[in-house]
Every structure is written in structure tokens, then in C-alpha cells.
Protein backbone atom coordinates (compact mmCIF):
# COMPACT_ATOMS: atom_id res chain seq x y z
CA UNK A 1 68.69 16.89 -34.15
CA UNK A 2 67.50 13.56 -35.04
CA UNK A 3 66.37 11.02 -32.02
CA UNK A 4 66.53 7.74 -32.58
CA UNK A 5 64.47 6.49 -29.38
CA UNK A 6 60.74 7.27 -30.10
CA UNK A 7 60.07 8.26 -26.29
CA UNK A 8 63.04 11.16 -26.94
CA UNK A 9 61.36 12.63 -29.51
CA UNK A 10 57.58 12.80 -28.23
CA UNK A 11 59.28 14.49 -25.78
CA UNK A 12 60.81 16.94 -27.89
CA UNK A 13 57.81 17.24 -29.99
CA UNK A 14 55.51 17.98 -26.60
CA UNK A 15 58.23 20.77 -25.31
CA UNK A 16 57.76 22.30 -28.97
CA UNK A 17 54.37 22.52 -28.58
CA UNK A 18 51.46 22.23 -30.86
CA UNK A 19 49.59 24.71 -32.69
CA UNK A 20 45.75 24.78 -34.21
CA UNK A 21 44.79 24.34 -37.31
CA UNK A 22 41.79 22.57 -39.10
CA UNK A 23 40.85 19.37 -40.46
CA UNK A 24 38.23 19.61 -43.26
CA UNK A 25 36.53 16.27 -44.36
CA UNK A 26 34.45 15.02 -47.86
CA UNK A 27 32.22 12.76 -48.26
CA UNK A 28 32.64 11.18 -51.96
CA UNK A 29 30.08 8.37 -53.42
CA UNK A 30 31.65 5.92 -55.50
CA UNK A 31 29.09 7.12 -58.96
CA UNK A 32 29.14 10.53 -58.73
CA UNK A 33 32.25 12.35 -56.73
CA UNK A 34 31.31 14.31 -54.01
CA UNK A 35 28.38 14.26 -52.27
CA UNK A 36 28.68 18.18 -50.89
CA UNK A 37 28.75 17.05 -47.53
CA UNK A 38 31.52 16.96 -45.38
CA UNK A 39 32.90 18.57 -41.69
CA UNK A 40 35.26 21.51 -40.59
CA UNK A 41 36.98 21.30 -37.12
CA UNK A 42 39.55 22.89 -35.30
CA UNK A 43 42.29 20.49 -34.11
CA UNK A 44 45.44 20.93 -32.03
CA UNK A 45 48.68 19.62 -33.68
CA UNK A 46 52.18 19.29 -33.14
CA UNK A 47 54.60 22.02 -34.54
CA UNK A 48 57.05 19.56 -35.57
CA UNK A 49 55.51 15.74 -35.56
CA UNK A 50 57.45 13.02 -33.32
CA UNK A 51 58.01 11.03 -36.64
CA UNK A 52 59.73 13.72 -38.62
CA UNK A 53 62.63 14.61 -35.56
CA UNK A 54 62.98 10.42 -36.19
CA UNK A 55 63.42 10.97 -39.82
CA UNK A 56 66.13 13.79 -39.59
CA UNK A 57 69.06 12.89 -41.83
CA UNK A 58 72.61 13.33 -40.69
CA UNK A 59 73.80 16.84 -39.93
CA UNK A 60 70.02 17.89 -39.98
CA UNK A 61 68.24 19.92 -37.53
CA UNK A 62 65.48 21.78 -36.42
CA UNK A 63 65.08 25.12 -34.86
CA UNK A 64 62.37 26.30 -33.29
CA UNK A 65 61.53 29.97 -32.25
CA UNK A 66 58.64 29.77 -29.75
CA UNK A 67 58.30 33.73 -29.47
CA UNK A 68 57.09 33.92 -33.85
CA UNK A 69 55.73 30.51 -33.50
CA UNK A 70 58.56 29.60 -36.33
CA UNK A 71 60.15 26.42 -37.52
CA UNK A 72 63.27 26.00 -39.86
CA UNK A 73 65.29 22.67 -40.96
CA UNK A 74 69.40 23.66 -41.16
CA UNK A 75 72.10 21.90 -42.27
CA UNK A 76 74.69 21.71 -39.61
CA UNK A 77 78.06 21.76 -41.00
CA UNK A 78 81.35 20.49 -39.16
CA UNK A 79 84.21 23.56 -39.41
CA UNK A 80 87.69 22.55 -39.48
């Protein structure tokens, strides 16, 4: 659920863990659009950013299943 205190939820975001991906770059020249040159890399990032368990809205939450590496947002509704 949603921490307000930015320390709680790097933590959170660190004990999620992080997972690769890529960051692909372009070089563009103000006359004629890209250039054709530009950079692939592989990069290591969270699963679930720090600023996005700040930003969940009330009743909002995030579960995480480590074992398929899966992430869903629920609604958590009160009963009664």
C-alpha cells in the first residue's frame, strides 16, 4: 500500500527487487531527424519504482509474486 515517507518505500521498492531490461538511445539533428546513430544497453531497474508505491491512491495496492516475476495493482475494498 501507499508509503508516504520516501525512505519506506525505497525500501519496499529494494525488497521487490529489480529486473533488466534495456535502454535504447537516438541521436536526432535539429534539420534532418535522426541521425541513425544511437546506443543499446542493458540496465537493471526496479519492478515497481519508489515514486509510484508514493503515488498509490487510497485503497490501492500492489502485489508482487517474486516466484513469476509478476506485478498487479488491486483495489482493496473494506467488507462490512
Amino acid at each position: 500500500m501507499r508509503q508516504n515517507n520516501p525512505k519506506d518505500a525505497q525500501t519496499l521498492a529494494e525488497i521487490i527487487g529489480t529486473q533488466e531490461n534495456y535502454d535504447v538511445t537516438s541521436q536526432i539533428a535539429s534539420d534532418c531527424g535522426g541521425t541513425g546513430v544511437g546506443s543499446v544497453r542493458s540496465i537493471r531497474e526496479y519492478i515497481i519504482h519508489p515514486d509510484e508505491i508514493k503515488r498509490l491512491g487510497l485503497g490501492e495496492a500492489v502485489v508482487v509474486n517474486k516466484q513469476r516475476f509478476q506485478m498487479h495493482r488491486v483495489q482493496i475494498r473494506q467488507v462490512g
